[in-house]
C-alpha atoms as a PDB file:
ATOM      1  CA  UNK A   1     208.979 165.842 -35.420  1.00  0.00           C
ATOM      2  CA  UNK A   2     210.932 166.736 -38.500  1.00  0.00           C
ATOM      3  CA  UNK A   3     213.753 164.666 -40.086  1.00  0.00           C
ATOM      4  CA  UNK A   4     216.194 167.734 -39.345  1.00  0.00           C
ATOM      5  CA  UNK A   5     214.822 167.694 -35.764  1.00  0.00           C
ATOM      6  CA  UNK A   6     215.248 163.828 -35.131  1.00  0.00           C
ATOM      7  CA  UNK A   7     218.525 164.143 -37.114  1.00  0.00           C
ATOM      8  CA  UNK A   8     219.945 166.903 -34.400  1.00  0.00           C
ATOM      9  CA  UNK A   9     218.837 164.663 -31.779  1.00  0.00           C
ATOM     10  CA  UNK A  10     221.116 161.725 -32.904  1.00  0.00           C
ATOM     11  CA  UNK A  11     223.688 163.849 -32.958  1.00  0.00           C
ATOM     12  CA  UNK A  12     223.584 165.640 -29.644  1.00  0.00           C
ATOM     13  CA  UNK A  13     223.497 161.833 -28.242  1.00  0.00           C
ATOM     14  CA  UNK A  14     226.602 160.560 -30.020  1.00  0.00           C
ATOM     15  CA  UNK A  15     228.370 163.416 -28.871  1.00  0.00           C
ATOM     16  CA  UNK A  16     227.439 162.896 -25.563  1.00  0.00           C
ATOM     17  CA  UNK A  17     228.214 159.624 -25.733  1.00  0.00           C
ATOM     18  CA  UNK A  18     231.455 159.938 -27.020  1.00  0.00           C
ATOM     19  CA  UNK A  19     232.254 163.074 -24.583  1.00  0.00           C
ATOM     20  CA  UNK A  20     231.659 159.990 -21.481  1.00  0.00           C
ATOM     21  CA  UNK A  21     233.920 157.676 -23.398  1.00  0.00           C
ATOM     22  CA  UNK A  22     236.792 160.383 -23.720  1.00  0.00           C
ATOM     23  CA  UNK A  23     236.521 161.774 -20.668  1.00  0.00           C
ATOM     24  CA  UNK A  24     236.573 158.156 -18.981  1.00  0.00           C
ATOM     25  CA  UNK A  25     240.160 157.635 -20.842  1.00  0.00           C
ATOM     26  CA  UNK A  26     241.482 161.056 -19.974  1.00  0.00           C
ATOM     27  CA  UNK A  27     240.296 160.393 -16.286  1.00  0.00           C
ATOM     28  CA  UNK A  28     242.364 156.874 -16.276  1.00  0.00           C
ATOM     29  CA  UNK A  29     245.115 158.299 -17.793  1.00  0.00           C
ATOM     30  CA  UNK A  30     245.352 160.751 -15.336  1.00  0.00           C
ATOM     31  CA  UNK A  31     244.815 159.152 -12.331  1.00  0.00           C
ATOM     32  CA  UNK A  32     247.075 159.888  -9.311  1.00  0.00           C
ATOM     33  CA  UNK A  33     248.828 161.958 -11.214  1.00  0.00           C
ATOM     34  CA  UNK A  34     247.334 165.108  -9.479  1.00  0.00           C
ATOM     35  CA  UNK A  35     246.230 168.278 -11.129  1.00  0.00           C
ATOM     36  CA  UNK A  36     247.840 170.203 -13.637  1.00  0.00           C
ATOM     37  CA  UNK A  37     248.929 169.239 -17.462  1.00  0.00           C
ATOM     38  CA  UNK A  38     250.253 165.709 -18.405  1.00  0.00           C
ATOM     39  CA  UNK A  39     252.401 164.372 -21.256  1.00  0.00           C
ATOM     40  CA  UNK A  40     251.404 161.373 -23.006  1.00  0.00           C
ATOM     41  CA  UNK A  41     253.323 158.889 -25.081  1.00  0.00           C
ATOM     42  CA  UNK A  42     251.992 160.563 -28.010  1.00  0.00           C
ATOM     43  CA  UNK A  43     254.299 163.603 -28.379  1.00  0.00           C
ATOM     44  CA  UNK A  44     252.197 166.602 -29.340  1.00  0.00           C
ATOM     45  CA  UNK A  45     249.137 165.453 -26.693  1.00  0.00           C
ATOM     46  CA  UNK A  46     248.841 166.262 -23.309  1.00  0.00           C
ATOM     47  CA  UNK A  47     245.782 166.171 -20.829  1.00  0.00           C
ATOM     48  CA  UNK A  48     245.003 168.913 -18.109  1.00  0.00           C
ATOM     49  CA  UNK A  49     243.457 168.143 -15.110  1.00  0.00           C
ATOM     50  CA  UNK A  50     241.986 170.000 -12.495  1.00  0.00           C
ATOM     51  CA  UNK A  51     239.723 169.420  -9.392  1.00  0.00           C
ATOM     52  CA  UNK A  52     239.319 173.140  -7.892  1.00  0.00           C
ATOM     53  CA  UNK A  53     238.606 176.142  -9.608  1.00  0.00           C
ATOM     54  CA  UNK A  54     241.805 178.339 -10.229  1.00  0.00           C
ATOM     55  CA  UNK A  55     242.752 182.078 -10.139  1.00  0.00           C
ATOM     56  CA  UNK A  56     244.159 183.125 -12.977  1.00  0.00           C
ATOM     57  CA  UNK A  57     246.868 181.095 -14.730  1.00  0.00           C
ATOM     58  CA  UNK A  58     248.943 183.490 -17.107  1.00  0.00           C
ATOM     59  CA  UNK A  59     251.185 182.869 -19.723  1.00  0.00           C
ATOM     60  CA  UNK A  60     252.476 182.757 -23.578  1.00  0.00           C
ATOM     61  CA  UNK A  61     249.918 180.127 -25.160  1.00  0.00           C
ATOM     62  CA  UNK A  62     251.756 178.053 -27.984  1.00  0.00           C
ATOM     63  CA  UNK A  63     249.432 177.192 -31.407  1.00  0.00           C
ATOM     64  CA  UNK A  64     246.927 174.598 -30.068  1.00  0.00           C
ATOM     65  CA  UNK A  65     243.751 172.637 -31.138  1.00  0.00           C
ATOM     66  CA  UNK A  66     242.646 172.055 -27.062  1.00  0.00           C
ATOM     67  CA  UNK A  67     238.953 170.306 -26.121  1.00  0.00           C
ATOM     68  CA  UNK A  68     236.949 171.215 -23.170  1.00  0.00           C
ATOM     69  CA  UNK A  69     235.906 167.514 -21.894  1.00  0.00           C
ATOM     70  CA  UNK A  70     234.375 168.119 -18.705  1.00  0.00           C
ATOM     71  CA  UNK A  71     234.028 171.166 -16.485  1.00  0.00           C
ATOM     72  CA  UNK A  72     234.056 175.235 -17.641  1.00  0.00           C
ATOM     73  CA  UNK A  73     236.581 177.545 -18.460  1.00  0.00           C
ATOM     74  CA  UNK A  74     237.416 180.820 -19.491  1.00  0.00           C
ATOM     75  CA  UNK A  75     240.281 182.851 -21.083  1.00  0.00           C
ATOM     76  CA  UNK A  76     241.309 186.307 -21.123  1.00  0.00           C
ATOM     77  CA  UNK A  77     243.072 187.989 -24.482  1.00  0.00           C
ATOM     78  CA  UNK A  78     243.990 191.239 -23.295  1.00  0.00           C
ATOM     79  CA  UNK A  79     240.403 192.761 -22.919  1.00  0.00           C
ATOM     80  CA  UNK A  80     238.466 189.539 -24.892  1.00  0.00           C
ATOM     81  CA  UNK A  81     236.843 186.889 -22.282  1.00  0.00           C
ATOM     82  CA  UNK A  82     236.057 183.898 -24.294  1.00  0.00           C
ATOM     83  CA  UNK A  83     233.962 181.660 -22.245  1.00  0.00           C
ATOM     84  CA  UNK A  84     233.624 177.647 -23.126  1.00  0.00           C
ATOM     85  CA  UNK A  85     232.460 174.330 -21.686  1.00  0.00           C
ATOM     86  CA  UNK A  86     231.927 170.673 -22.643  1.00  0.00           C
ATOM     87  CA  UNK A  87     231.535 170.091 -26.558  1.00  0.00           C
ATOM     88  CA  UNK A  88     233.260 173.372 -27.083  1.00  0.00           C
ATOM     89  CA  UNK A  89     236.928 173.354 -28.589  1.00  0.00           C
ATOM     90  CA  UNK A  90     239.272 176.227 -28.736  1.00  0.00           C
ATOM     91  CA  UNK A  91     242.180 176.465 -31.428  1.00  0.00           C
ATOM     92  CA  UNK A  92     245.208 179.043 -30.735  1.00  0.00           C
ATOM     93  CA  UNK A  93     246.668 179.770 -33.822  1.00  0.00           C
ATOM     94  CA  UNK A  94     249.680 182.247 -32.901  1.00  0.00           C
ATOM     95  CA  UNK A  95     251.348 182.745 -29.796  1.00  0.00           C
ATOM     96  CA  UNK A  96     249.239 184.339 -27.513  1.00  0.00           C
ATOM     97  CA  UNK A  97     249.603 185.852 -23.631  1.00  0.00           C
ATOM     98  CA  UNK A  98     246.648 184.639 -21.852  1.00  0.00           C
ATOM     99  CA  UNK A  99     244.634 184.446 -18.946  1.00  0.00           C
ATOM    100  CA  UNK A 100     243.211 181.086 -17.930  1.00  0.00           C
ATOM    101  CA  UNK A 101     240.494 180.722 -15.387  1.00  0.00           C
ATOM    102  CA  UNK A 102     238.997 177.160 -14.112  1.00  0.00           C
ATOM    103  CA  UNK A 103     235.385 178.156 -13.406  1.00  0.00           C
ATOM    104  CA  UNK A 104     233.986 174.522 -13.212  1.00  0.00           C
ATOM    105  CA  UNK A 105     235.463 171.912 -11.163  1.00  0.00           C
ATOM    106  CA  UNK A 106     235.359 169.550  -8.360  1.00  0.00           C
ATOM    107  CA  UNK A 107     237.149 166.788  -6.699  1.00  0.00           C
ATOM    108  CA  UNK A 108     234.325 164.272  -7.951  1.00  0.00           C
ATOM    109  CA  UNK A 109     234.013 165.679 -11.170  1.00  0.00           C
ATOM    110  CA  UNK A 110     237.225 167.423 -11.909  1.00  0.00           C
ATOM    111  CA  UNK A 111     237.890 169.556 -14.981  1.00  0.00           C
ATOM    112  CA  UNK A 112     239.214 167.918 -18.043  1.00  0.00           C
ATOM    113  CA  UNK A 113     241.100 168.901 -21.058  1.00  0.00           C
ATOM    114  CA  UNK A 114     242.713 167.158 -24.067  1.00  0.00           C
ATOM    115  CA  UNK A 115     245.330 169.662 -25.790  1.00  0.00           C
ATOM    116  CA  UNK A 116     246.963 168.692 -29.124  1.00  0.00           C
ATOM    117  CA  UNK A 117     249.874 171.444 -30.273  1.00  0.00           C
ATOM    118  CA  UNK A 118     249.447 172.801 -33.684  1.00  0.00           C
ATOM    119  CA  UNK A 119     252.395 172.168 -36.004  1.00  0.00           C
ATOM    120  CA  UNK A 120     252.791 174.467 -38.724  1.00  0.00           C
ATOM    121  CA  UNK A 121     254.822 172.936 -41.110  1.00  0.00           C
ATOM    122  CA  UNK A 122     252.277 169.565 -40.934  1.00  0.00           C
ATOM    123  CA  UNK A 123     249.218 171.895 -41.931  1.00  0.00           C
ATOM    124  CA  UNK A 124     251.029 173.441 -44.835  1.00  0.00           C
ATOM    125  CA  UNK A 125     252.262 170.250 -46.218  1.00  0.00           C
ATOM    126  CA  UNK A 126     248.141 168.982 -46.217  1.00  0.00           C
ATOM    127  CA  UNK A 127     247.019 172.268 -47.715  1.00  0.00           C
ATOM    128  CA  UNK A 128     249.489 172.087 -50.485  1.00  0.00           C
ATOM    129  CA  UNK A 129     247.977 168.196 -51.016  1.00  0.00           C
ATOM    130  CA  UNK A 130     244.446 169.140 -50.862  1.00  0.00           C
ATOM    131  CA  UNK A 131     243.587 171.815 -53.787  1.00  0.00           C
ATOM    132  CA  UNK A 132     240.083 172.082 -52.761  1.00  0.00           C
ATOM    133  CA  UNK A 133     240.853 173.584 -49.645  1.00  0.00           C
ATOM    134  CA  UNK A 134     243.259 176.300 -51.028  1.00  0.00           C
ATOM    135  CA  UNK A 135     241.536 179.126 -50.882  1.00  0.00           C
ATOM    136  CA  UNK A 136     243.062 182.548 -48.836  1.00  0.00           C
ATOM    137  CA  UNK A 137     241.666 185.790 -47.776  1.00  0.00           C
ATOM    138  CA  UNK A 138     243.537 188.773 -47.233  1.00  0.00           C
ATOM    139  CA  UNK A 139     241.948 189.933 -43.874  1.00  0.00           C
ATOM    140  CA  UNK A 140     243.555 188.731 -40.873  1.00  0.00           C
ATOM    141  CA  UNK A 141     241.601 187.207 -38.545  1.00  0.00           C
ATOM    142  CA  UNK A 142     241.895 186.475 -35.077  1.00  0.00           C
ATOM    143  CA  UNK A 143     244.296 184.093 -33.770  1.00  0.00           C
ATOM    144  CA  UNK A 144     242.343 182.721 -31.272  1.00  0.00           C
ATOM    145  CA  UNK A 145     238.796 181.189 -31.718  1.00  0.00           C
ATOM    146  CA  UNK A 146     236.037 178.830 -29.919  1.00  0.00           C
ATOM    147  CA  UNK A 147     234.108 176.385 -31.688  1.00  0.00           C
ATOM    148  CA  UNK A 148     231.310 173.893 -31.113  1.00  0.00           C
ATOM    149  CA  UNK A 149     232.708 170.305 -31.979  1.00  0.00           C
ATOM    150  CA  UNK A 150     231.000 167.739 -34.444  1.00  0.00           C
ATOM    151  CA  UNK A 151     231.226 163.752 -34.554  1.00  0.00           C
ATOM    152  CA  UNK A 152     233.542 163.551 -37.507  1.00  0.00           C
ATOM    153  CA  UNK A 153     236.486 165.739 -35.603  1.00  0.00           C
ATOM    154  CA  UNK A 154     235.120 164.339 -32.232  1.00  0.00           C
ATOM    155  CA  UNK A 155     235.276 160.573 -33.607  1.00  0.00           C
ATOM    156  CA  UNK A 156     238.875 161.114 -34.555  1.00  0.00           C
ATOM    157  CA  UNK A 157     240.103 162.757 -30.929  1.00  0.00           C
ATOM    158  CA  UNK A 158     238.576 159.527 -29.629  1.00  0.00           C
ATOM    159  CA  UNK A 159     240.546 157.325 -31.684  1.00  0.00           C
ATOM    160  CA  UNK A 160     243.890 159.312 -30.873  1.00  0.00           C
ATOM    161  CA  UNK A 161     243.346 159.087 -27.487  1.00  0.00           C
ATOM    162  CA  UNK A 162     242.251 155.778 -27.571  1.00  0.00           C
ATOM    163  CA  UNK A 163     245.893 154.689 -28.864  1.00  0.00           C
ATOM    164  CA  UNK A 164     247.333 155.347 -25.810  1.00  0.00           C
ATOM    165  CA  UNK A 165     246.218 151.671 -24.874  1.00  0.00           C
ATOM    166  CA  UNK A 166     248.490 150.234 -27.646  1.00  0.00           C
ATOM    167  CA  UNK A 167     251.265 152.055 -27.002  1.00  0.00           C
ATOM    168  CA  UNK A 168     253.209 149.997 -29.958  1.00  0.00           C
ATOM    169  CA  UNK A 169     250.821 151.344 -32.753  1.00  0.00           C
ATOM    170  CA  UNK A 170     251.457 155.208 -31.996  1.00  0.00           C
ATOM    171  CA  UNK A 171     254.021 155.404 -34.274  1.00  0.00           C
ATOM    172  CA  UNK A 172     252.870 154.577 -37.077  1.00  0.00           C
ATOM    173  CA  UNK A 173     248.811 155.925 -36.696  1.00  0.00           C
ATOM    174  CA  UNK A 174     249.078 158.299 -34.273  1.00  0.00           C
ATOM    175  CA  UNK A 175     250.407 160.766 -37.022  1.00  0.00           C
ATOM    176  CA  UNK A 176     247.433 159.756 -39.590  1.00  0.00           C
ATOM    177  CA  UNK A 177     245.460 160.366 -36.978  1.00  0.00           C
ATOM    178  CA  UNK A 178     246.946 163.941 -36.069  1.00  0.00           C
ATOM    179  CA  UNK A 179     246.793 164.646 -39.938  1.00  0.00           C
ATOM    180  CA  UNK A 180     243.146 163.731 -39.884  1.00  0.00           C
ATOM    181  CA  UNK A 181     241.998 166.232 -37.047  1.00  0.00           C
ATOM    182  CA  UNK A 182     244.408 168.982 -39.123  1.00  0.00           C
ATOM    183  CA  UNK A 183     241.517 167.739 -42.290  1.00  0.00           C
ATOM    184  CA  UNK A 184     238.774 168.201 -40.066  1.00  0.00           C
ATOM    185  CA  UNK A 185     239.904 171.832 -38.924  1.00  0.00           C
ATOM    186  CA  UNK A 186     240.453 173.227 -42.328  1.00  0.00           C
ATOM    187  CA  UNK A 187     236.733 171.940 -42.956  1.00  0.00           C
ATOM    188  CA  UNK A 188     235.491 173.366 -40.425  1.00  0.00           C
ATOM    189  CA  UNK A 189     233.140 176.405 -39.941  1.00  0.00           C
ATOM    190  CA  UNK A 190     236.670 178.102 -38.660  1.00  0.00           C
ATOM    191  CA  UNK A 191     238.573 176.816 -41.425  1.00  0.00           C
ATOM    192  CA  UNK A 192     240.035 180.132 -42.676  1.00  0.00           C
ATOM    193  CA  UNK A 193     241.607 180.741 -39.133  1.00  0.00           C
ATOM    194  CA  UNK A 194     242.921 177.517 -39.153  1.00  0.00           C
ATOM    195  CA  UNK A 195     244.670 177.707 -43.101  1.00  0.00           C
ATOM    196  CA  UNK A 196     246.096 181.007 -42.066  1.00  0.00           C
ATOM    197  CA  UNK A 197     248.031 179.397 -39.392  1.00  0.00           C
ATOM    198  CA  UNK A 198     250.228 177.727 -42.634  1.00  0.00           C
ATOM    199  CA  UNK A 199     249.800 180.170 -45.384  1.00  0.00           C
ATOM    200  CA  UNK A 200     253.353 181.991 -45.638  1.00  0.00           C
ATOM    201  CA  UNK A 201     251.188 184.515 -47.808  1.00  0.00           C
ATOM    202  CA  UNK A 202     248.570 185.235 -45.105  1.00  0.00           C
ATOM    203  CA  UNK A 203     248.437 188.498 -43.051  1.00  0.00           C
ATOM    204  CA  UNK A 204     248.312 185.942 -39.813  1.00  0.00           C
ATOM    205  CA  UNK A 205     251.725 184.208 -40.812  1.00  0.00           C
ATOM    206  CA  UNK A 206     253.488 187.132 -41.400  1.00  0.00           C
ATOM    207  CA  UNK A 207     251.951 188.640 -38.128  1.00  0.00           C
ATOM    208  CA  UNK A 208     253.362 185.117 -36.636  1.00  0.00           C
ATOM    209  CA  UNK A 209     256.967 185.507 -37.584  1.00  0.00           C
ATOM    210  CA  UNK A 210     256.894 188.815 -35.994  1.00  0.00           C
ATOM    211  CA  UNK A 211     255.698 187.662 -32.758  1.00  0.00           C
ATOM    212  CA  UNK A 212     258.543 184.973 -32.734  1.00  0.00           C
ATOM    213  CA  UNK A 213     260.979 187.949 -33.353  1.00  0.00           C
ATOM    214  CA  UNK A 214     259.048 189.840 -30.021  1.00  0.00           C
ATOM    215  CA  UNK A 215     259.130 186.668 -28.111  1.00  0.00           C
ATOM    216  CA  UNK A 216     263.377 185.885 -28.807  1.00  0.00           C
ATOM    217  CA  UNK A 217     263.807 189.961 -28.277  1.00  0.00           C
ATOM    218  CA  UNK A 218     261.090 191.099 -26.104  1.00  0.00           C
ATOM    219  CA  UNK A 219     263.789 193.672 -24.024  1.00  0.00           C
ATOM    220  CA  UNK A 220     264.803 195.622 -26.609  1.00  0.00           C
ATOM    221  CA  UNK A 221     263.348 199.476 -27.465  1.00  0.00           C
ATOM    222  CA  UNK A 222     260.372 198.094 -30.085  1.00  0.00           C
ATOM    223  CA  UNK A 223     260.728 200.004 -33.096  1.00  0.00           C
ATOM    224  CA  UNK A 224     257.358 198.963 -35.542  1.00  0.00           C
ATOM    225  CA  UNK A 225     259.570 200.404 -38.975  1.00  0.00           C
ATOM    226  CA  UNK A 226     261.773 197.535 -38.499  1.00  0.00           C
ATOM    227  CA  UNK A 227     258.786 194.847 -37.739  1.00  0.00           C
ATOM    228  CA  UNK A 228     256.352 196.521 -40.453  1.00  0.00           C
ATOM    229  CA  UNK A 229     259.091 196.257 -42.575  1.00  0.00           C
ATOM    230  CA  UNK A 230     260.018 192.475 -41.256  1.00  0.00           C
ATOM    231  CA  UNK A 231     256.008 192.047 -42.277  1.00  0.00           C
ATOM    232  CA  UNK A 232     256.119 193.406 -45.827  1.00  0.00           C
ATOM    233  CA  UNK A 233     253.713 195.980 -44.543  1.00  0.00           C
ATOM    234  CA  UNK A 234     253.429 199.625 -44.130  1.00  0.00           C
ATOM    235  CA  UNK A 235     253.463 200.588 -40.135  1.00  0.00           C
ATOM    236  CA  UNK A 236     249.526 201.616 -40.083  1.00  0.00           C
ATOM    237  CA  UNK A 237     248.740 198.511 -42.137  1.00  0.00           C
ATOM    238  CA  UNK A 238     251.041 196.351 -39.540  1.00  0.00           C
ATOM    239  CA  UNK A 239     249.834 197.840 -36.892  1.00  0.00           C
ATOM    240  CA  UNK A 240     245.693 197.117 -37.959  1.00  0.00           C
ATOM    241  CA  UNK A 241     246.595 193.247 -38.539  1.00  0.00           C
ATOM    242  CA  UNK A 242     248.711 193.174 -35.531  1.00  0.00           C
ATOM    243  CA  UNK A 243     246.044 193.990 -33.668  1.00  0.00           C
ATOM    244  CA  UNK A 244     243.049 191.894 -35.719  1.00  0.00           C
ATOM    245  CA  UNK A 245     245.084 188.742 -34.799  1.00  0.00           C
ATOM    246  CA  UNK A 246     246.541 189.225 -31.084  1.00  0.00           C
ATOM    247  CA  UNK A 247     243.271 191.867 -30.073  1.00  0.00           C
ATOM    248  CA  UNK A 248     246.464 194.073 -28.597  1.00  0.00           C
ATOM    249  CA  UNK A 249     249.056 197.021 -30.432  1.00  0.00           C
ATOM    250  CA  UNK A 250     252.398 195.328 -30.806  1.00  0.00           C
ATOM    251  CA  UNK A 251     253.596 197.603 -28.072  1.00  0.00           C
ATOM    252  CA  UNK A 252     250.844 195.628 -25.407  1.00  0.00           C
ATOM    253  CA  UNK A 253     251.670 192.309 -26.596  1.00  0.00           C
ATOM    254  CA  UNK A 254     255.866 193.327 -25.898  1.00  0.00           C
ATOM    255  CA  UNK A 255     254.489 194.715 -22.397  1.00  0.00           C
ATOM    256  CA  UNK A 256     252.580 191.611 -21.590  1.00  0.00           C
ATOM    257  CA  UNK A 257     256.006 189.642 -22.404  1.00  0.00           C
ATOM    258  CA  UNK A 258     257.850 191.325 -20.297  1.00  0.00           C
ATOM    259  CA  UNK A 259     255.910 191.207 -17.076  1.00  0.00           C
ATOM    260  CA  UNK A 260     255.357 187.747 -17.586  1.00  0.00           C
ATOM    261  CA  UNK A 261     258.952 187.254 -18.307  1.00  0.00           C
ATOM    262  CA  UNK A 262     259.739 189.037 -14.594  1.00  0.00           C
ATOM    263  CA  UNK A 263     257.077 187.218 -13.026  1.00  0.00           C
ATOM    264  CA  UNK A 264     258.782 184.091 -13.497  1.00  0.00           C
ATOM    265  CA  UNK A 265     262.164 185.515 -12.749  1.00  0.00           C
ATOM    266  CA  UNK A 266     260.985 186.696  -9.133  1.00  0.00           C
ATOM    267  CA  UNK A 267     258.856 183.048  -8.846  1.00  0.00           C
ATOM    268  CA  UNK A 268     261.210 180.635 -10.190  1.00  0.00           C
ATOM    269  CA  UNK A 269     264.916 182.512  -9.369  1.00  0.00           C
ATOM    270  CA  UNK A 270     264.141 184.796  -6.690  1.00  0.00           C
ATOM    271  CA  UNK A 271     264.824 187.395  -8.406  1.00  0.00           C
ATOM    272  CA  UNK A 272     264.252 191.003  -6.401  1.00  0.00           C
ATOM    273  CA  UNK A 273     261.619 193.419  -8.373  1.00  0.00           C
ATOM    274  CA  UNK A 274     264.143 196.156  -9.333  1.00  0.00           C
ATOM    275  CA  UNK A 275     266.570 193.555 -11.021  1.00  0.00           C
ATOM    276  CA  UNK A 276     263.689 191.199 -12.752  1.00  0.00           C
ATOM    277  CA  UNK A 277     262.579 194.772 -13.990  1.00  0.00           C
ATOM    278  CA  UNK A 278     265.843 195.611 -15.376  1.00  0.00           C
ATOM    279  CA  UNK A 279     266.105 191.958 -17.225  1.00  0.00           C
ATOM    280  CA  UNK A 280     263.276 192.712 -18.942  1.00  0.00           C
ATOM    281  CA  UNK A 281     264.257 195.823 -20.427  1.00  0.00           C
ATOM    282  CA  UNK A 282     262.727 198.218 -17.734  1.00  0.00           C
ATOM    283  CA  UNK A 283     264.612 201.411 -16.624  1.00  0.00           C
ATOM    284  CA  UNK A 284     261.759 203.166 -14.778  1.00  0.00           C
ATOM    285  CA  UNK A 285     261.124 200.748 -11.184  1.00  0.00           C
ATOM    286  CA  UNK A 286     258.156 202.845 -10.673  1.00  0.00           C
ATOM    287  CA  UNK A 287     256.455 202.138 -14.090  1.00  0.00           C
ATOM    288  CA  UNK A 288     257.629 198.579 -13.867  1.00  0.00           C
ATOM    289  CA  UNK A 289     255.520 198.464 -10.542  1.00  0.00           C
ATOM    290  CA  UNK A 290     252.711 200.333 -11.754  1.00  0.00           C
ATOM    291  CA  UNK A 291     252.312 198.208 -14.991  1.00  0.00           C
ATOM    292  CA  UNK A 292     252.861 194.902 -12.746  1.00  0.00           C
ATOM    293  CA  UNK A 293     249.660 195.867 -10.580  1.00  0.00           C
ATOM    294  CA  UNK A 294     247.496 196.473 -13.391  1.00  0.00           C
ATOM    295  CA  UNK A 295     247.999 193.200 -15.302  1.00  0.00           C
ATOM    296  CA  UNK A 296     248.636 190.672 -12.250  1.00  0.00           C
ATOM    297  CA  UNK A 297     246.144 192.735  -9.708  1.00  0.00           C
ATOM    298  CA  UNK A 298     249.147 193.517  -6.853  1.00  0.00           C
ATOM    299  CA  UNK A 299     252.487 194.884  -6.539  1.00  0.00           C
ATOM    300  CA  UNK A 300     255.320 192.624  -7.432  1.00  0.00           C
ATOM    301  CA  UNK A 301     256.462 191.522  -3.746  1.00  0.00           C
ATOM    302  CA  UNK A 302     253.011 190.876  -2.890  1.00  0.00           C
ATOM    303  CA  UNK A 303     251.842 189.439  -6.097  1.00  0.00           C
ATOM    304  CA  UNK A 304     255.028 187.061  -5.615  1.00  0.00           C
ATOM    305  CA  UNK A 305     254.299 186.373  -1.580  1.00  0.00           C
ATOM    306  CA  UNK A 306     250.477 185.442  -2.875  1.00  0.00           C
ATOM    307  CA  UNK A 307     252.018 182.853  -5.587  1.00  0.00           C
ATOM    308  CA  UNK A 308     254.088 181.080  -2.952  1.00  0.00           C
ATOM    309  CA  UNK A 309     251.518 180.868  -0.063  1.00  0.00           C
ATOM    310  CA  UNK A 310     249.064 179.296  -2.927  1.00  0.00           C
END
């Protein structure tokens, strides 16, 4: 057996040693609690638990580093599946509508996720402190990625989570520790995805600030002039790296917003169809209806009906 060989070995079991240890902590942590996400004391961490696989779970993704710990999953970006289990991380780097199945998970062995939110304005200020790191591409590349994890970025999730037994050292090393996994990231084998998250020059952050614009004014007419021009871009050229970074036109990814948007207006205000459609900047009922179907699989009442009864 080679050196490289036994050398891969050690590895694998360290991982899947530390993989027990975390998922031991996130399982105590989230103990009669029930499924779904849970906040920690450490602000930008939460855990997700789940002990049944789950139909679809839809919604507008925030920028996330998030580790599968136990269990499978897979996600949905407009037409994309991305498909990941245990060792596997995923990193969101814009804001992104997607489709979340649960396909691995029982009461005994439930599904288990950490999920760490991405800040911005933390990455930039470590890529302006670390030269060697500084490099930038002009392509834009997708803003969603998944990723095989290794002990150094593994080692420090561990020690993160680990603080949430001394509760009175947070402060102060929970946001070393935070700054550490951003390190890790930008090293990483995905570490251009990553820097383009906090590059203000980058095709993905200028793709970002127009998707904050779509998000704050998703019912108005979208006219891409005024967001090419928002981008620095001409329309074609806006409309390429749109699409390289969200896999969707900008004219999908407004769409998507929208239906989610009067998905949760029917759900959470009991809302009719014909008015949720209207808040979102629909003036056809019948398109609103047909466009409703084809994303969330049923008409609105009985999409809605479906939701409650589950």
């Amino acid at each position: 057996m080679t050196t490289e060989i036994i050398g891969s070995v050690i590895n694998q079991g360290e991982i899947a040693k530390q993989f027990q240890e975390l998922a031991a902590l996130i399982t105590r942590h989230t103990d009669g609690k029930g499924d779904g996400f849970h906040q920690t004391a450490i602000a930008q961490l939460e855990f997700q638990r789940e002990s049944l696989v789950s139909t679809a779970l839809r919604g507008v993704c925030d920028p996330i580093f998030a580790i599968l710990v136990q269990g499978r999953k897979e996600l949905l970006l407009n037409e994309e599946i991305y498909r990941y289990g245990a060792a596997q991380y995923l990193v969101v780097s814009v804001d992104l509508p997607l489709s979340a199945f649960i396909t691995e998970a029982t009461p005994d062995k439930p599904y288990l996720g950490f999920k760490l939110t991405l800040d911005s304005h933390q990455l930039c200020d470590l890529i302006t402190q670390t030269s060697t790191i500084q490099r930038q591409q002009e392509n834009a590349v997708r803003g969603l990625f998944v990723s095989t994890i290794d002990i150094p970025l593994l080692d420090c999730v561990l020690r993160l989570t680990k603080l949430l037994d001394t509760p009175q050292d947070i402060p102060i090393l929970a946001p070393l520790m935070i700054r550490e996994i951003y390190y890790r990231l930008l090293m990483s084998e995905q570490g251009e995805a990553v820097r383009q998250i906090a590059t203000s020059s980058s095709n993905m952050q200028r793709i970002a600030e127009v998707i904050k614009r779509l998000k704050a004014d998703f019912v108005q007419p979208l006219r891409i002039e005024d967001l090419a021009g928002q981008a620095k871009m001409s329309a074609s050229s806006f409309h390429h790296h749109f699409k390289a970074v969200t896999a969707m036109s900008p004219l999908q990814y407004q769409k998507q917003l929208r239906l989610l948007e009067a998905r949760r207006l029917m759900l959470s205000e009991n809302s009719d169809a014909s008015n949720a459609a209207y808040q979102v900047g629909y003036e056809s009922a019948s398109q609103f209806s047909r466009e409703y179907s084809r994303m969330f699989g049923a008409p609105p009442i009985r999409d809605i009906e479906q939701l409650r009864i589950a």
